[in-house]
C-alpha atoms as a PDB file:
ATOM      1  CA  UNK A   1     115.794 151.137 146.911  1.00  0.00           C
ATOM      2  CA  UNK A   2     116.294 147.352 146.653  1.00  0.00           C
ATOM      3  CA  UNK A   3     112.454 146.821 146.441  1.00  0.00           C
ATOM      4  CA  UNK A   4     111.984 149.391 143.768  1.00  0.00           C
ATOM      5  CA  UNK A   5     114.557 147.787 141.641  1.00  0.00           C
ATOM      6  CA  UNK A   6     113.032 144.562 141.522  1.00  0.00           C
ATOM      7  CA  UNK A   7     109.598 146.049 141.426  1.00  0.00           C
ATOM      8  CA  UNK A   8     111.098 147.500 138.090  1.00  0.00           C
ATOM      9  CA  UNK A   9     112.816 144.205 137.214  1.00  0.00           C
ATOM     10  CA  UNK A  10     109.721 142.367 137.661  1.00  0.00           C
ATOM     11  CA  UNK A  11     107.607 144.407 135.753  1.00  0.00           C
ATOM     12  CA  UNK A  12     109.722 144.498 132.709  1.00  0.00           C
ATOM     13  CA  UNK A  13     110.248 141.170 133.133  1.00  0.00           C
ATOM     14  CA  UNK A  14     106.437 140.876 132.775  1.00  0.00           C
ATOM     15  CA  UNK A  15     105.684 143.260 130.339  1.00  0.00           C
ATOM     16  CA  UNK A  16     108.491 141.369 128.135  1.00  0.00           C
ATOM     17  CA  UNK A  17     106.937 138.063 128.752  1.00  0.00           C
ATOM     18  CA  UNK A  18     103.102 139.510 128.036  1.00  0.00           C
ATOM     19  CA  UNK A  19     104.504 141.058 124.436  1.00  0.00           C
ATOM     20  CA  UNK A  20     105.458 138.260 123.055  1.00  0.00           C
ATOM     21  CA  UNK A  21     103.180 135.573 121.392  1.00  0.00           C
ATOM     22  CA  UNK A  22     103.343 132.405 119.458  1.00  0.00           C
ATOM     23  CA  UNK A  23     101.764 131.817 115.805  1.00  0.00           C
ATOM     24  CA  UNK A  24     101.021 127.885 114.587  1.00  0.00           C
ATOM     25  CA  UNK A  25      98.943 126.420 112.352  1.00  0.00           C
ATOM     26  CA  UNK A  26      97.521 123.125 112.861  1.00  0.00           C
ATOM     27  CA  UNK A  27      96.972 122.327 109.435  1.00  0.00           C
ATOM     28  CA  UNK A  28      99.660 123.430 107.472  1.00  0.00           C
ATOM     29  CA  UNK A  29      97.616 124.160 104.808  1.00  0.00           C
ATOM     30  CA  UNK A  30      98.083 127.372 102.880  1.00  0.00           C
ATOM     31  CA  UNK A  31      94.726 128.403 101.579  1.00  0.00           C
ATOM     32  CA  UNK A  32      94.801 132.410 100.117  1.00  0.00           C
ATOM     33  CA  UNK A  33      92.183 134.524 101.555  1.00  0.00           C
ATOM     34  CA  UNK A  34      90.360 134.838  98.395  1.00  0.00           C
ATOM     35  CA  UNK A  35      89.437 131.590  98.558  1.00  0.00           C
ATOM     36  CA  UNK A  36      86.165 130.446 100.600  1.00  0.00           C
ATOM     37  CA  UNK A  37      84.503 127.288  99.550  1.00  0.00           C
ATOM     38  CA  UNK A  38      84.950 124.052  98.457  1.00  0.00           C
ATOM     39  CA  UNK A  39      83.028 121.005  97.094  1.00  0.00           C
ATOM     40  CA  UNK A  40      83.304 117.756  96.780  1.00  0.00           C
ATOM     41  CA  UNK A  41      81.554 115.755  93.720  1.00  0.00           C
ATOM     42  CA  UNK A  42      80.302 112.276  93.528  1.00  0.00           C
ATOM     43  CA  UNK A  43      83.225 109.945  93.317  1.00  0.00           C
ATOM     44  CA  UNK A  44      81.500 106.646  91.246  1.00  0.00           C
ATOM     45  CA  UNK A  45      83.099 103.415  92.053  1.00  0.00           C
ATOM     46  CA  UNK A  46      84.636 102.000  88.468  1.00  0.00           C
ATOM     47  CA  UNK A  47      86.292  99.369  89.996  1.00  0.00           C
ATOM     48  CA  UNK A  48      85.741  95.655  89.475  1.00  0.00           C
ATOM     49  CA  UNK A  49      84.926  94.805  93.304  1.00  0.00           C
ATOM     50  CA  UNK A  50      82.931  97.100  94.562  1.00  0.00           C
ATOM     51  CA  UNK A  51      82.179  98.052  98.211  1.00  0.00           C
ATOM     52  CA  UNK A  52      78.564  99.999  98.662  1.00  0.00           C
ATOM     53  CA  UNK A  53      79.299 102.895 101.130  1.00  0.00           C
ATOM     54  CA  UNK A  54      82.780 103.136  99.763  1.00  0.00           C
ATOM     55  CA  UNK A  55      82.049 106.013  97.401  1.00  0.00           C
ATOM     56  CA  UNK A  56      79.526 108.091  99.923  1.00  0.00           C
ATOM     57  CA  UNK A  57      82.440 107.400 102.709  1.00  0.00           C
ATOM     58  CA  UNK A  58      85.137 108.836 100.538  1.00  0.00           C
ATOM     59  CA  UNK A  59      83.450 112.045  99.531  1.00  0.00           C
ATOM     60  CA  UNK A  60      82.219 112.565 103.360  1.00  0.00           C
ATOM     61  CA  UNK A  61      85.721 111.824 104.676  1.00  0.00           C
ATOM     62  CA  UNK A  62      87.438 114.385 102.182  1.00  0.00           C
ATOM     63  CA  UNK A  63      84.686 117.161 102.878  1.00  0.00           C
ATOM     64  CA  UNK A  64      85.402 116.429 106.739  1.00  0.00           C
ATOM     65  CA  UNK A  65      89.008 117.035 106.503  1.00  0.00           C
ATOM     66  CA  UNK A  66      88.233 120.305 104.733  1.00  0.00           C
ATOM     67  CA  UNK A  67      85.369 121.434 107.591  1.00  0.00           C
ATOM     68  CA  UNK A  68      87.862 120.147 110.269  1.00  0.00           C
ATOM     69  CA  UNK A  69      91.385 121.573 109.257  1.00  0.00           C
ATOM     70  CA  UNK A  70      90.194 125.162 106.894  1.00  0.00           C
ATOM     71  CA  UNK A  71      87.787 127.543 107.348  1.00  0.00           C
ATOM     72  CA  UNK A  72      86.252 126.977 104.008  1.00  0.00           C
ATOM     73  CA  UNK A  73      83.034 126.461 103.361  1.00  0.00           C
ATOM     74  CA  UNK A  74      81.404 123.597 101.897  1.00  0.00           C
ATOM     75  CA  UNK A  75      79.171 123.968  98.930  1.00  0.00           C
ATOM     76  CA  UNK A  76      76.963 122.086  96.405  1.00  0.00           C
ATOM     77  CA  UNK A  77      78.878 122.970  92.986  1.00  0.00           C
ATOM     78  CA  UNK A  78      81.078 125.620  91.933  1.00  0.00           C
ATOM     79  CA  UNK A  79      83.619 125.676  94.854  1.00  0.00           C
ATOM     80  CA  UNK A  80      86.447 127.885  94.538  1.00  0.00           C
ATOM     81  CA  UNK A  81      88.341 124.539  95.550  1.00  0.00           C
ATOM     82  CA  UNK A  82      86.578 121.818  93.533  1.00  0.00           C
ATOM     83  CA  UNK A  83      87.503 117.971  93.787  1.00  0.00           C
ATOM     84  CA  UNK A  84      85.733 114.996  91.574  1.00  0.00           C
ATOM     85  CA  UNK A  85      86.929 111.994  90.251  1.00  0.00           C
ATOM     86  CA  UNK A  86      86.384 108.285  90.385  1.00  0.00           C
ATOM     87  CA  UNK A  87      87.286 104.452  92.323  1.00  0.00           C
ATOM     88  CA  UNK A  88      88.905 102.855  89.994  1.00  0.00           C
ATOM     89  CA  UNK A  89      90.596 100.274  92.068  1.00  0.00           C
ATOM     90  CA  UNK A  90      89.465  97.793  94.849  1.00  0.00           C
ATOM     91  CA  UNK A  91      91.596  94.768  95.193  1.00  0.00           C
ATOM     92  CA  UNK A  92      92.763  91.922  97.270  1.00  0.00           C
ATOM     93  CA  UNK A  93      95.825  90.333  96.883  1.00  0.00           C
ATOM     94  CA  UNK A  94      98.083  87.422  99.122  1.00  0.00           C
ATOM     95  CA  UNK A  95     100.983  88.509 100.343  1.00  0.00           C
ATOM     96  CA  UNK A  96     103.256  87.049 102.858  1.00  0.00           C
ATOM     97  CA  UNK A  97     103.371  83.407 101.455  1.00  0.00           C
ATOM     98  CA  UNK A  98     104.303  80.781 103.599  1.00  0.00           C
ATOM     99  CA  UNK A  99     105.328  77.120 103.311  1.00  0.00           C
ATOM    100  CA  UNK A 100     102.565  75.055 100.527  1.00  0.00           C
ATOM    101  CA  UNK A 101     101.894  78.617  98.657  1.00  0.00           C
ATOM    102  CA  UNK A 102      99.445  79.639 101.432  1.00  0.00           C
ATOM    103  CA  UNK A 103      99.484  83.059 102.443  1.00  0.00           C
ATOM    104  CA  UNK A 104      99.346  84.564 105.904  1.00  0.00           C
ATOM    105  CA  UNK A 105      98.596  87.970 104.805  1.00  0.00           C
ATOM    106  CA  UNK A 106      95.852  89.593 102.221  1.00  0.00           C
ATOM    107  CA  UNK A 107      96.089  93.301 100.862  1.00  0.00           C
ATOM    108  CA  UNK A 108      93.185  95.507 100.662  1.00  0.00           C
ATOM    109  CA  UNK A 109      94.484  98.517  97.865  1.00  0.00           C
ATOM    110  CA  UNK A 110      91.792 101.136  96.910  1.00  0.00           C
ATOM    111  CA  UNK A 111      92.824 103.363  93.754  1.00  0.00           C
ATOM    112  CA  UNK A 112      91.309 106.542  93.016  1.00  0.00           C
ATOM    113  CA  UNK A 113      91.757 108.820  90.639  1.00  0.00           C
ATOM    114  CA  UNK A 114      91.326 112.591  91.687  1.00  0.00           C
ATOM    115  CA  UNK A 115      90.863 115.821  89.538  1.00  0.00           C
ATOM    116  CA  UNK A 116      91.506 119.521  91.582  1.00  0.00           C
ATOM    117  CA  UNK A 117      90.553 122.524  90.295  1.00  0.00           C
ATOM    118  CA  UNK A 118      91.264 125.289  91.918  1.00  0.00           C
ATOM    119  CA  UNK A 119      89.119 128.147  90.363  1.00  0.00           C
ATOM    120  CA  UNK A 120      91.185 131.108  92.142  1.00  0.00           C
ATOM    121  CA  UNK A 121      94.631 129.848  91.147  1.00  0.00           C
ATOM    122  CA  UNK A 122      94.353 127.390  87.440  1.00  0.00           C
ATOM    123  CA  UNK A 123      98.357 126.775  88.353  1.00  0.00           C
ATOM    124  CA  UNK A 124      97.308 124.949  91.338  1.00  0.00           C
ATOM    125  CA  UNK A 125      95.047 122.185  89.133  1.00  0.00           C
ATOM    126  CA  UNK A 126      96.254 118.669  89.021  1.00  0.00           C
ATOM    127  CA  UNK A 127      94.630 115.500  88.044  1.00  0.00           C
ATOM    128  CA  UNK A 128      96.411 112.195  89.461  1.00  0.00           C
ATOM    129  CA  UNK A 129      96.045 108.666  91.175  1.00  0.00           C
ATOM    130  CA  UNK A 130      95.834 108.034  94.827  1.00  0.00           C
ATOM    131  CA  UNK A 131      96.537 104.432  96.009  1.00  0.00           C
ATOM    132  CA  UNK A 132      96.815 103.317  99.265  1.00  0.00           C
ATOM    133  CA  UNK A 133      96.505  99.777 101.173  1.00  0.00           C
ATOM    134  CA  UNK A 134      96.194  97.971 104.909  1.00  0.00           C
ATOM    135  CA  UNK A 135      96.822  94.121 105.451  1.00  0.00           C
ATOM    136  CA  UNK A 136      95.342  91.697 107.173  1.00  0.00           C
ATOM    137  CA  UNK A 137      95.662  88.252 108.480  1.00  0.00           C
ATOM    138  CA  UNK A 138      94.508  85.647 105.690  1.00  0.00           C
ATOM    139  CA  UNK A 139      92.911  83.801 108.916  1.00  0.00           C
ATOM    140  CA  UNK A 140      90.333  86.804 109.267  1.00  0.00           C
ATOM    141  CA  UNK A 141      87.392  86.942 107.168  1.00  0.00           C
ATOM    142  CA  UNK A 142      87.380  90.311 104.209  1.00  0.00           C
ATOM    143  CA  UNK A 143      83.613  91.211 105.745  1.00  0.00           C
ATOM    144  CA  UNK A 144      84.787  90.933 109.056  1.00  0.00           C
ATOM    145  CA  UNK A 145      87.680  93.619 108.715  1.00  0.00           C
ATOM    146  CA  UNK A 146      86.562  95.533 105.933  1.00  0.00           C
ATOM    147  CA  UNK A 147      85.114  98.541 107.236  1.00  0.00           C
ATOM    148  CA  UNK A 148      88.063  99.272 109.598  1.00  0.00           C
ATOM    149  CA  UNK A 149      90.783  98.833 106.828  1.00  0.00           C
ATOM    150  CA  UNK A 150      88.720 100.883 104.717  1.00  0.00           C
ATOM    151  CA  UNK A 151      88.969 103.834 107.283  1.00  0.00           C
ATOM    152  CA  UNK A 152      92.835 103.407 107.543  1.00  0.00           C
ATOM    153  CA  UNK A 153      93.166 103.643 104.144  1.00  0.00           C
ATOM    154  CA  UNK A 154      91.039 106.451 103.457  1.00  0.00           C
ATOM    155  CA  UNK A 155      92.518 108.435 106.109  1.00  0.00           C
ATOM    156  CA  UNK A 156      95.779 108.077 104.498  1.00  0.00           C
ATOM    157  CA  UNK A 157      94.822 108.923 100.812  1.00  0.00           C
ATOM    158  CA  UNK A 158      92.766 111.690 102.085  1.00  0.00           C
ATOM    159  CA  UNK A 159      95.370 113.292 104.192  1.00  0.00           C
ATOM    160  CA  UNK A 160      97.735 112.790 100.282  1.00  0.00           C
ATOM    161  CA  UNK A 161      94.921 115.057  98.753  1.00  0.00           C
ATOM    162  CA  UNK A 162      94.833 117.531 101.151  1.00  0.00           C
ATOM    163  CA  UNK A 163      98.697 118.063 101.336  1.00  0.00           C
ATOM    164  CA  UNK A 164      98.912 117.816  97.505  1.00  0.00           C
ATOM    165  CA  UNK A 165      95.711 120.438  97.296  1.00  0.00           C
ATOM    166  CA  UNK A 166      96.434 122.980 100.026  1.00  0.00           C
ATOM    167  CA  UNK A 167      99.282 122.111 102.073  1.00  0.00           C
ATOM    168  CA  UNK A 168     102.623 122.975 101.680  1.00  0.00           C
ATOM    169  CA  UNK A 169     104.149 119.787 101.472  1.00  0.00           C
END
């Protein structure tokens, strides 16, 4: 009789464990199902200093996040999710001055401006400025560092546009 009862005890125990189940989302982003594509227009660089690939890395960044983190799909023109705008900032500035106005530290800031359109929801549309920016040591030479501050700030301003586009935050 023992044996039966935790046989029984078990397999409830079992069964109870095999019902239940666990929903996440990676992304956070809350996308309705009417929604299915996105694109990503030419962003031209307007600034005063300008950095060649800058423009081609943004746009392939921002249509990697979308591949990576949504099940959209990407498309030429006429997304249902649509995202164009412009550099319009690329700057270096000295920060952390020091003792006979010499500075230790130089800021790289990128600007962009950013227009969303979402064709499925007009509410959702916003047009705004994205600015981020990654120091370095004054000692280091701009071409040496460049490309990896670039891809710290990008990552960052990308990952505002998302959230601000699609993500609940």
């Amino acid at each position: 009789m023992k044996k039966i009862k935790n046989f029984l005890l078990f397999t409830f125990v079992l069964v109870s464990a095999a019902a239940c189940t666990v929903s996440y989302s990676l992304s956070s982003a809350t996308i309705t199902p009417d929604i299915k594509t996105f694109c990503v227009y030419d962003f031209p660089n307007r600034a005063g200093n300008v950095n060649p690939t800058l423009s081609d890395d943004l746009v392939y960044e921002l249509k990697m996040k979308f591949n990576r983190q949504t099940n959209l799909k990407s498309v030429d023109k006429n997304g249902d999710l649509e995202f164009e705008g412009s550099i319009i900032g690329f700057d270096i500035k000295p920060m952390a001055i020091q003792s006979q106005d010499i500075a230790a530290q130089s800021r790289l800031t990128i600007k962009i401006k950013v227009k969303f359109t979402n064709n499925k929801n007009h509410e959702n549309d916003f047009e705004t400025e994205f600015s981020s920016y990654a120091d370095f040591e004054t000692s280091q030479n701009l071409s040496d560092v460049e490309d990896d501050l670039i891809d710290v700030i990008l990552d960052e301003m990308i990952e505002d546009i998302f959230n601000k586009s699609v993500a609940n935050w």
